[in-house]
N, C-alpha and C. Protein backbone atom coordinates (compact mmCIF):
# COMPACT_ATOMS: atom_id res chain seq x y z
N UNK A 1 55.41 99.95 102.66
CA UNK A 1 55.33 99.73 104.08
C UNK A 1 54.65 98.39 104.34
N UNK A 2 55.06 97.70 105.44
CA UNK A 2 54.29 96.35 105.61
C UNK A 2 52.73 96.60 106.02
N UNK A 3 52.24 95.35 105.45
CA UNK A 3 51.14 95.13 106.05
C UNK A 3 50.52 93.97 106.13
N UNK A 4 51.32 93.90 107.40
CA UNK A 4 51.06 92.08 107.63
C UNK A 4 49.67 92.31 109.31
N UNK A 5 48.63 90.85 109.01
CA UNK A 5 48.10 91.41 109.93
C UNK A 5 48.66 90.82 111.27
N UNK A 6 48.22 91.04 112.30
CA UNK A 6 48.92 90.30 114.18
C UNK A 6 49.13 89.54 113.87
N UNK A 7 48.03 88.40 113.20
CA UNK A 7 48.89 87.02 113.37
C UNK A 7 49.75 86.69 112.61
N UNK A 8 49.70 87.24 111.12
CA UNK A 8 50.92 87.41 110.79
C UNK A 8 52.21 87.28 111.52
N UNK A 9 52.43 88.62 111.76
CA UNK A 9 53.29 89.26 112.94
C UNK A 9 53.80 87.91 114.06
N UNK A 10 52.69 87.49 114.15
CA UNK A 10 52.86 86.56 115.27
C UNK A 10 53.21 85.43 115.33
N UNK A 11 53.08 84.81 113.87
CA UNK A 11 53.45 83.60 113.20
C UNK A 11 55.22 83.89 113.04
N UNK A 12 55.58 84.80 112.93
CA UNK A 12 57.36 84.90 113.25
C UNK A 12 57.95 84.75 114.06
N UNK A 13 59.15 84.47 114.06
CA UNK A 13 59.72 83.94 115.41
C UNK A 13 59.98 85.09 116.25
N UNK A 14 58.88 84.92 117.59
CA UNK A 14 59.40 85.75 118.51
C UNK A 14 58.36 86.33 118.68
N UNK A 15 57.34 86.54 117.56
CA UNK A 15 56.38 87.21 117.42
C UNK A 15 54.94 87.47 118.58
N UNK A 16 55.54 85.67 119.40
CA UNK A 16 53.88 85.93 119.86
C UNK A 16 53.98 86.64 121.10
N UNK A 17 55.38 87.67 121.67
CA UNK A 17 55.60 88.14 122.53
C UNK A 17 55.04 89.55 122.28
N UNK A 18 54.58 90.04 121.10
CA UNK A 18 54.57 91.48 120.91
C UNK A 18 53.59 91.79 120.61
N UNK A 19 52.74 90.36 119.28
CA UNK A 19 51.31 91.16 119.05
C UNK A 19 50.31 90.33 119.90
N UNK A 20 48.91 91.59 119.86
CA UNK A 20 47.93 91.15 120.42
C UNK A 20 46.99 89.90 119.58
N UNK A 21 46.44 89.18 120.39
CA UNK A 21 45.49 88.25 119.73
C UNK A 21 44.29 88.64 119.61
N UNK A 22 43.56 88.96 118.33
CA UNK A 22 42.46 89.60 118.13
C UNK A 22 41.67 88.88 117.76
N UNK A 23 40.16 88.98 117.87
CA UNK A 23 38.82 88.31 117.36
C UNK A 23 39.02 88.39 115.39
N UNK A 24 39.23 89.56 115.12
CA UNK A 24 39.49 89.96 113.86
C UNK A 24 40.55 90.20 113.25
N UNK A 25 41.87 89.95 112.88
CA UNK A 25 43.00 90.02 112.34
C UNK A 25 42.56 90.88 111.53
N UNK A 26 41.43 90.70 110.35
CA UNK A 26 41.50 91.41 109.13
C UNK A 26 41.45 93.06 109.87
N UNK A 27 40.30 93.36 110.78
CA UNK A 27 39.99 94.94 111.16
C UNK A 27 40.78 95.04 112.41
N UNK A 28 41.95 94.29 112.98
CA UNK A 28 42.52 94.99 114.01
C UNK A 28 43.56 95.95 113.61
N UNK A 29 44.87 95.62 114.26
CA UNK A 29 46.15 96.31 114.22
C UNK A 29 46.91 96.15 113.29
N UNK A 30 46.43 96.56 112.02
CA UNK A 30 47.28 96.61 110.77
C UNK A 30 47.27 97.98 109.77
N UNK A 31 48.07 97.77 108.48
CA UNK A 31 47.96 98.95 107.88
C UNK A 31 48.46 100.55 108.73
N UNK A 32 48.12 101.69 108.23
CA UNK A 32 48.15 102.75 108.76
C UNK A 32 47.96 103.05 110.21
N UNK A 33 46.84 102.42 110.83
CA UNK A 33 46.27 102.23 112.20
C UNK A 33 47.63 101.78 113.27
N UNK A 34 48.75 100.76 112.82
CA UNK A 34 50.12 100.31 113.10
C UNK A 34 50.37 101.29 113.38
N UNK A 35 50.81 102.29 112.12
CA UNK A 35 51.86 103.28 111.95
C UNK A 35 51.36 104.73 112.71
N UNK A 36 50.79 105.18 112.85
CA UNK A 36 49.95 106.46 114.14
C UNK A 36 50.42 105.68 115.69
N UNK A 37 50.29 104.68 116.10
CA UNK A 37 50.24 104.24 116.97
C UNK A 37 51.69 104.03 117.81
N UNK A 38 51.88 104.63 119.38
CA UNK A 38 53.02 105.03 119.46
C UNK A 38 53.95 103.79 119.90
N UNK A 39 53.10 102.71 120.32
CA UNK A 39 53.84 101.71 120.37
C UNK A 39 54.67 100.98 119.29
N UNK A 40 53.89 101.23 117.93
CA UNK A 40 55.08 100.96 116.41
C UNK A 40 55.91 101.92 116.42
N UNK A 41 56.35 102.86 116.91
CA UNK A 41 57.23 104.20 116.62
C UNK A 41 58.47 103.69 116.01
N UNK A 42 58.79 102.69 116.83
CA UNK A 42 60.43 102.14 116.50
C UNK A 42 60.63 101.54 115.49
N UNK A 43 59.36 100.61 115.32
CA UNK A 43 59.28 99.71 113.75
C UNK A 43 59.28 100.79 112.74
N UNK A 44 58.53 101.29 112.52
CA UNK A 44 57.57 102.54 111.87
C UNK A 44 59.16 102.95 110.85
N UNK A 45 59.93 103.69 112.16
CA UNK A 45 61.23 104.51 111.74
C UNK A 45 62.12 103.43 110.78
N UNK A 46 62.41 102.59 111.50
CA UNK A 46 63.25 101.32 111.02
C UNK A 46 62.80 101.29 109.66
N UNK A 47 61.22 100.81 109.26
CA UNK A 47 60.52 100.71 107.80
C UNK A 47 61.00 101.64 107.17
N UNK A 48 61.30 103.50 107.58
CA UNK A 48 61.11 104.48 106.39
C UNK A 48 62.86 104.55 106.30
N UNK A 49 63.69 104.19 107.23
CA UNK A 49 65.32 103.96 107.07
C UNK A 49 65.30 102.93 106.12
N UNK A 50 64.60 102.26 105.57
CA UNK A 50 65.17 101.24 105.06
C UNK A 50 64.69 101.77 103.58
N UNK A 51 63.68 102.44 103.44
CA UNK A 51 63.22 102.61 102.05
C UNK A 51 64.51 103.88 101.69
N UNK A 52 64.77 104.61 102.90
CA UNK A 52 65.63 105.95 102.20
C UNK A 52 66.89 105.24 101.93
N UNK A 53 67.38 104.02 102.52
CA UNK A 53 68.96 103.86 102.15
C UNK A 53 68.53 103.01 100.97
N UNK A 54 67.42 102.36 100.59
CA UNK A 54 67.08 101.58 99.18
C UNK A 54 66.75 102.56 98.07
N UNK A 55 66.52 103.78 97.89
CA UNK A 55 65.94 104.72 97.22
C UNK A 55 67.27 105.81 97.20
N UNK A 56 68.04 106.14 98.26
CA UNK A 56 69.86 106.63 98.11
C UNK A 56 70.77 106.43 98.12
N UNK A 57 70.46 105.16 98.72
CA UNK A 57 72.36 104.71 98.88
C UNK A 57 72.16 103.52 97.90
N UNK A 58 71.37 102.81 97.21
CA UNK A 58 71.27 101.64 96.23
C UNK A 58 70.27 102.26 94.62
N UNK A 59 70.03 103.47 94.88
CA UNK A 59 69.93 103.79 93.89
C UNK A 59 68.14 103.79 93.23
N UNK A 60 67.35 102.96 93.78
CA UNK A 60 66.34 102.38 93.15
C UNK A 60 65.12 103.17 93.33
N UNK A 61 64.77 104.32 92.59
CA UNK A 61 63.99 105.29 92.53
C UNK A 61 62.79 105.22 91.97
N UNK A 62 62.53 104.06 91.71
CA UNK A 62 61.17 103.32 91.41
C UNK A 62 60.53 102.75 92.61
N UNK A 63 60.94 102.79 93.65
CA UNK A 63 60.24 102.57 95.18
C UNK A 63 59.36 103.31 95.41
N UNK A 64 58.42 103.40 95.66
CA UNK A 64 57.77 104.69 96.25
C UNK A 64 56.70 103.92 97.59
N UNK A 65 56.40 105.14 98.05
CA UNK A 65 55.45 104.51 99.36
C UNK A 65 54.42 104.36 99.33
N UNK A 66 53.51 103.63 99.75
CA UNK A 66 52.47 103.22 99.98
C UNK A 66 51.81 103.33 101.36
N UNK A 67 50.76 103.49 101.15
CA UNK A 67 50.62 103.44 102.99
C UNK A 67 48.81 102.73 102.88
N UNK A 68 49.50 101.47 103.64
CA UNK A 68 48.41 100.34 103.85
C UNK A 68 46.95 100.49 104.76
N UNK A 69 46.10 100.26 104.05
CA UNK A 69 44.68 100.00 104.63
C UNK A 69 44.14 101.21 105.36
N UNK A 70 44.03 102.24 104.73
CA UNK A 70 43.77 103.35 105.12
C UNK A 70 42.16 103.71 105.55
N UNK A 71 42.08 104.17 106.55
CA UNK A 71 40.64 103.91 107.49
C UNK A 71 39.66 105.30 106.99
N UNK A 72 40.72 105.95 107.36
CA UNK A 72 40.01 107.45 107.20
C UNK A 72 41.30 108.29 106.74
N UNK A 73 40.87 109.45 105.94
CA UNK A 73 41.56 110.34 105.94
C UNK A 73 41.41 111.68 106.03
């Protein structure tokens, strides 16, 4: 799963329409904290479609998931 931080995000084209500009990139809106959050919902889905058609329809079963910068569990 990505884990790029805002400005990341924001450094892409198009980007600086969507993420917020934070004091802290490293402790804002990245990692896991993204993915709970209902405004990523759409990205979120898009990310786990892409690992299931890379992992079934291309075969590559050495993918596995990860899930970035985990706060609490």
């Amino acid at each position: 799963l990505s884990d790029f931080k805002s400005s990341e995000y924001r450094d892409l084209k198009g980007g600086d329409k969507y993420e917020p500009h934070e004091s802290s990139a490293l402790l804002g809106w990245r990692g896991a904290s993204r993915y709970y959050d209902p405004k990523y919902t759409p990205a979120f889905k898009l990310e786990l479609e892409a690992i299931k058609k890379v992992r079934n329809e291309f075969g590559f079963k050495n993918l596995q998931v990860m899930i970035p910068f985990c706060r609490t569990v």
